[in-house]
Protein backbone atom coordinates (compact mmCIF):
# COMPACT_ATOMS: atom_id res chain seq x y z
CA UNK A 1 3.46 -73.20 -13.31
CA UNK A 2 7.03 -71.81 -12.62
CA UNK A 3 8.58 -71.44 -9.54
CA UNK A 4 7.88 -67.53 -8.93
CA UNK A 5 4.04 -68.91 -8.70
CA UNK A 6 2.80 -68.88 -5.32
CA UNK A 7 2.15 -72.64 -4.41
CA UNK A 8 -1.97 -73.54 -3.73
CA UNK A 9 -2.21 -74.56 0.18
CA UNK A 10 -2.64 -78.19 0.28
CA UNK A 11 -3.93 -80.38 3.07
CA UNK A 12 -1.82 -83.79 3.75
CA UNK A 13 -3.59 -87.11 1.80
CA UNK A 14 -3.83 -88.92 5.38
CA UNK A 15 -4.38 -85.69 7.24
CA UNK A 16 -1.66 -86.10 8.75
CA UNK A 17 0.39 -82.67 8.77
CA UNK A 18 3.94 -82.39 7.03
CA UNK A 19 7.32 -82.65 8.37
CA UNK A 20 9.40 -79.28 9.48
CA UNK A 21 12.64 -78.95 6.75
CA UNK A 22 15.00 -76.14 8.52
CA UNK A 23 15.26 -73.09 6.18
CA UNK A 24 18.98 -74.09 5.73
CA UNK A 25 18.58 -78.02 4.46
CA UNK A 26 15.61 -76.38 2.17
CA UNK A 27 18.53 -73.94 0.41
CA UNK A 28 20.32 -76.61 -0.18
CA UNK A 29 18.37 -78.60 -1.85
CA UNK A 30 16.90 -76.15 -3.85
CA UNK A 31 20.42 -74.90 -5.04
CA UNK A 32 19.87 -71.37 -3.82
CA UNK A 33 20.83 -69.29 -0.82
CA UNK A 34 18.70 -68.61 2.65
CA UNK A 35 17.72 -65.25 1.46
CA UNK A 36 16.39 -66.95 -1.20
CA UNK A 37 14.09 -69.13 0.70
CA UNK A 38 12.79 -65.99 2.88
CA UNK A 39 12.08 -64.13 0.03
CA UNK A 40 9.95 -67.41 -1.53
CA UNK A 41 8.08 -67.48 1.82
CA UNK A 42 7.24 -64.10 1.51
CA UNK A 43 5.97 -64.24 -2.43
CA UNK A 44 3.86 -67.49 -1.15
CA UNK A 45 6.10 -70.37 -2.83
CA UNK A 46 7.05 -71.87 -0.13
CA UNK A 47 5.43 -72.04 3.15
CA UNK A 48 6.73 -71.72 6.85
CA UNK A 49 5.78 -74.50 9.50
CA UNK A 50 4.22 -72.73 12.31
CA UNK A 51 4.28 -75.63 14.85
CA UNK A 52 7.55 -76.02 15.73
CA UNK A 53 9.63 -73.38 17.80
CA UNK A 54 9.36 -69.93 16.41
CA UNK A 55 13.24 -69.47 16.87
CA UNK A 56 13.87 -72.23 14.06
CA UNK A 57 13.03 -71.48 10.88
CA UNK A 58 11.52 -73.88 8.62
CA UNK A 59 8.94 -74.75 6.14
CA UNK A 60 6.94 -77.47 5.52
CA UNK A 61 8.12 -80.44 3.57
CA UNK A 62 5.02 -80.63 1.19
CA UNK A 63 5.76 -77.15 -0.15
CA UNK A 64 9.64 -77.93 -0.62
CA UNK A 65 8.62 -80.80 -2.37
CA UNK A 66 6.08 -79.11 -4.80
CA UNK A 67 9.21 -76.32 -5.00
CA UNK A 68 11.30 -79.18 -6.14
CA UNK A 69 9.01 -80.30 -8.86
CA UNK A 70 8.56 -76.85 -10.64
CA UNK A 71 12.09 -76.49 -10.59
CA UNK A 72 13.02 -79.42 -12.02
CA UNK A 73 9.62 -78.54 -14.53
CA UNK A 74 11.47 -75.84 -15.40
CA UNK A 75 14.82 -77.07 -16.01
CA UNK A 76 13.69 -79.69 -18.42
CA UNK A 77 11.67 -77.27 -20.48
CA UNK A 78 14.61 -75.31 -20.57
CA UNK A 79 16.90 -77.61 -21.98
CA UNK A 80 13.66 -79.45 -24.37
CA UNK A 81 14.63 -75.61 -26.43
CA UNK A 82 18.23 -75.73 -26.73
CA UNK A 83 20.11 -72.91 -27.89
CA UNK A 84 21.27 -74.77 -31.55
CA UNK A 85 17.41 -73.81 -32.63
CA UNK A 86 18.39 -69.98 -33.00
CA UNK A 87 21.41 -70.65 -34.39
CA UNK A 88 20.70 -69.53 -38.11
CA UNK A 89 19.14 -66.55 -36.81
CA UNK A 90 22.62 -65.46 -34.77
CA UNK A 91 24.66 -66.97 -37.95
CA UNK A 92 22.45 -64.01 -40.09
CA UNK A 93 22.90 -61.77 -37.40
CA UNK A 94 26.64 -62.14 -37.46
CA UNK A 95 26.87 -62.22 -41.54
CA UNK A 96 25.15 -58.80 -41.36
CA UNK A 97 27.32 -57.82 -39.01
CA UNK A 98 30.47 -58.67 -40.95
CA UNK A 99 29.00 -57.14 -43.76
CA UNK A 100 28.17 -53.88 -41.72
CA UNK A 101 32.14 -54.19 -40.46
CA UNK A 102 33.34 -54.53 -43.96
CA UNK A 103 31.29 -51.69 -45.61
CA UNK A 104 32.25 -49.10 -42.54
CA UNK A 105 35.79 -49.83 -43.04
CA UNK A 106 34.99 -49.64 -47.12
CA UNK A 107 34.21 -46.18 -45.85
CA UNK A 108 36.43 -45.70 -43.55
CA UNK A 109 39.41 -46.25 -46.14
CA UNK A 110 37.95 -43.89 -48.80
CA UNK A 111 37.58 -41.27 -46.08
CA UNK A 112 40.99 -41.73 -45.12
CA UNK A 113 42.28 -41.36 -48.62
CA UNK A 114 39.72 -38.16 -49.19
CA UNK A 115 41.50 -36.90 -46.44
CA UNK A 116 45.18 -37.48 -47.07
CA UNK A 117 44.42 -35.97 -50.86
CA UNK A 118 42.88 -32.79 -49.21
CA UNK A 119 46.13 -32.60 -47.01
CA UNK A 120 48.19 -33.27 -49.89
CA UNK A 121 46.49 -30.68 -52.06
CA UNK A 122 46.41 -28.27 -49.07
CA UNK A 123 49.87 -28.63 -48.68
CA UNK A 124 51.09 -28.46 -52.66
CA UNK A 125 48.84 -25.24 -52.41
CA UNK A 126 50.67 -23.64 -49.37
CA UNK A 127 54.38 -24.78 -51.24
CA UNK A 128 53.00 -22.98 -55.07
CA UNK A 129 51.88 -20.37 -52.66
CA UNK A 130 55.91 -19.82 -50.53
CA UNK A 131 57.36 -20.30 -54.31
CA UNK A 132 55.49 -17.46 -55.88
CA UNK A 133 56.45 -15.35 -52.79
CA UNK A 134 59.62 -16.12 -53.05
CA UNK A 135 59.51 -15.52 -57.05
CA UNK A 136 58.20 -12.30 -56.45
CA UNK A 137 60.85 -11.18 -53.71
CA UNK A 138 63.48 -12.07 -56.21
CA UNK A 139 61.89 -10.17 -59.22
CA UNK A 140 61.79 -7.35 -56.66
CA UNK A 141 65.56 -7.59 -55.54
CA UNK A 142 66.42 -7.93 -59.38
CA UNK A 143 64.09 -5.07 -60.46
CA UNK A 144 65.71 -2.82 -57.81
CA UNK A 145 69.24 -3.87 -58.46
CA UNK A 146 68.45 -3.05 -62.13
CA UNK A 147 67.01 0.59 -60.99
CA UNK A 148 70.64 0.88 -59.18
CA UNK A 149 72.49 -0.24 -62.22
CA UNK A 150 70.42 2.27 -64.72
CA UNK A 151 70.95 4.87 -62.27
CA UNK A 152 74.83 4.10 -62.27
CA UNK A 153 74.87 3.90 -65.62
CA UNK A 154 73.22 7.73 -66.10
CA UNK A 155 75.24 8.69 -63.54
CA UNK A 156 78.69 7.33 -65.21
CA UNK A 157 77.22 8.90 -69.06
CA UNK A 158 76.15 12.21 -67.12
CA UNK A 159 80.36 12.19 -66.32
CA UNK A 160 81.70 11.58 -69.22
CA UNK A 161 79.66 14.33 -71.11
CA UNK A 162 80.70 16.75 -68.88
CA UNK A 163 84.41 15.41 -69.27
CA UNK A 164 83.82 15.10 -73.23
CA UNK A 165 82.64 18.73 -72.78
CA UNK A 166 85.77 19.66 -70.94
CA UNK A 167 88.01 17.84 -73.36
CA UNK A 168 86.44 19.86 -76.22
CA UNK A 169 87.05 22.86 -74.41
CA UNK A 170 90.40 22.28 -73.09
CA UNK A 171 94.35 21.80 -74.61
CA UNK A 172 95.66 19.34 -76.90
CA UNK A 173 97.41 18.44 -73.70
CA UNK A 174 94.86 18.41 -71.09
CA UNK A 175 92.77 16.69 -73.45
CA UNK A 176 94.85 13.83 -73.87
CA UNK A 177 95.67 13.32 -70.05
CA UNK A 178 91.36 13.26 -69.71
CA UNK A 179 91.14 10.87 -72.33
CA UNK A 180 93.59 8.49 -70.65
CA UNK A 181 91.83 8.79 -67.55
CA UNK A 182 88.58 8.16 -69.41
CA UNK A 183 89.85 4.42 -70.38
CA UNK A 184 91.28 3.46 -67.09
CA UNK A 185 88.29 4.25 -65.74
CA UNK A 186 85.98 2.34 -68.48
CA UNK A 187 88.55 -0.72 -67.90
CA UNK A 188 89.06 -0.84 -64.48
């Protein structure tokens, strides 16, 4: 029997009826709060004395009493179980758990360092990648400045044919002032 079991109505061993206990004294010595005791009246656990002046509110003493001794039922089978008899089942529960802890951050670690290679390998790749553009800008600048420096260069030889040719065709003189020009141009 526990104490949310309505209590059997009981007549008084001398006939005799019980004593009134005011709904207040009946908390107290229970250990729980008025509400309390008006919702046990209503679920049948305790029962109200009807004899006495409808404006107080009170219960009869045999009920309290019978209240009492499920209680106190109760509280000694409680504590007959302690809590140290599920201990090995919360010390497995908690060795799991650490091993749980330690295999997700097992995981946790290798995804990390998954992660920082792929960022590391992402990041090589995108440096090989400005290099070779760079490479290739500079092949391009040197490949043009070469295309200048061949054109020049057929450019200057186109000239001095067509001075060579003039030289030919020209004075003793004239050919001599040409060639001078011809080597302070190749020097300078």
């Amino acid at each position: 029997m526990s104490v949310s079991d309505p209590l059997p109505e009981t007549a008084s061993v001398d006939g005799a009826s019980d004593d009134a206990v005011h709904v207040d004294q009946a908390a107290k010595a229970l250990g729980v709060s008025r509400r309390t005791i008006e919702r046990m009246i209503d679920r049948g656990q305790l029962h109200r004395d009807t004899r006495h002046d409808s404006r107080v509110a009170t219960v009869t003493k045999r009920s309290l009493v019978s209240a009492l001794e499920i209680s106190r039922h109760d509280n000694t089978t409680r504590q007959s179980h302690p809590v140290s008899d599920t201990q090995p089942d919360v010390t497995a529960a908690l060795g799991a758990i650490e091993r749980l802890t330690d295999a997700l951050a097992d995981e946790r670690r290798q995804l990390t360092a998954a992660s920082a290679d792929r960022h590391r390998a992402e990041r090589e790749r995108e440096e090989a990648r400005i290099e070779a553009a760079r490479l290739q800008a500079r092949l391009e600048a040197e490949r043009v400045a070469a295309e200048q420096r061949v054109a020049a260069a057929d450019a200057d030889r186109d000239e001095l044919r067509a001075q060579l040719a003039a030289i030919a065709g020209a004075g003793p003189i004239r050919a001599l002032r040409l060639r001078r020009e011809l080597r302070m141009r190749t020097v300078a």
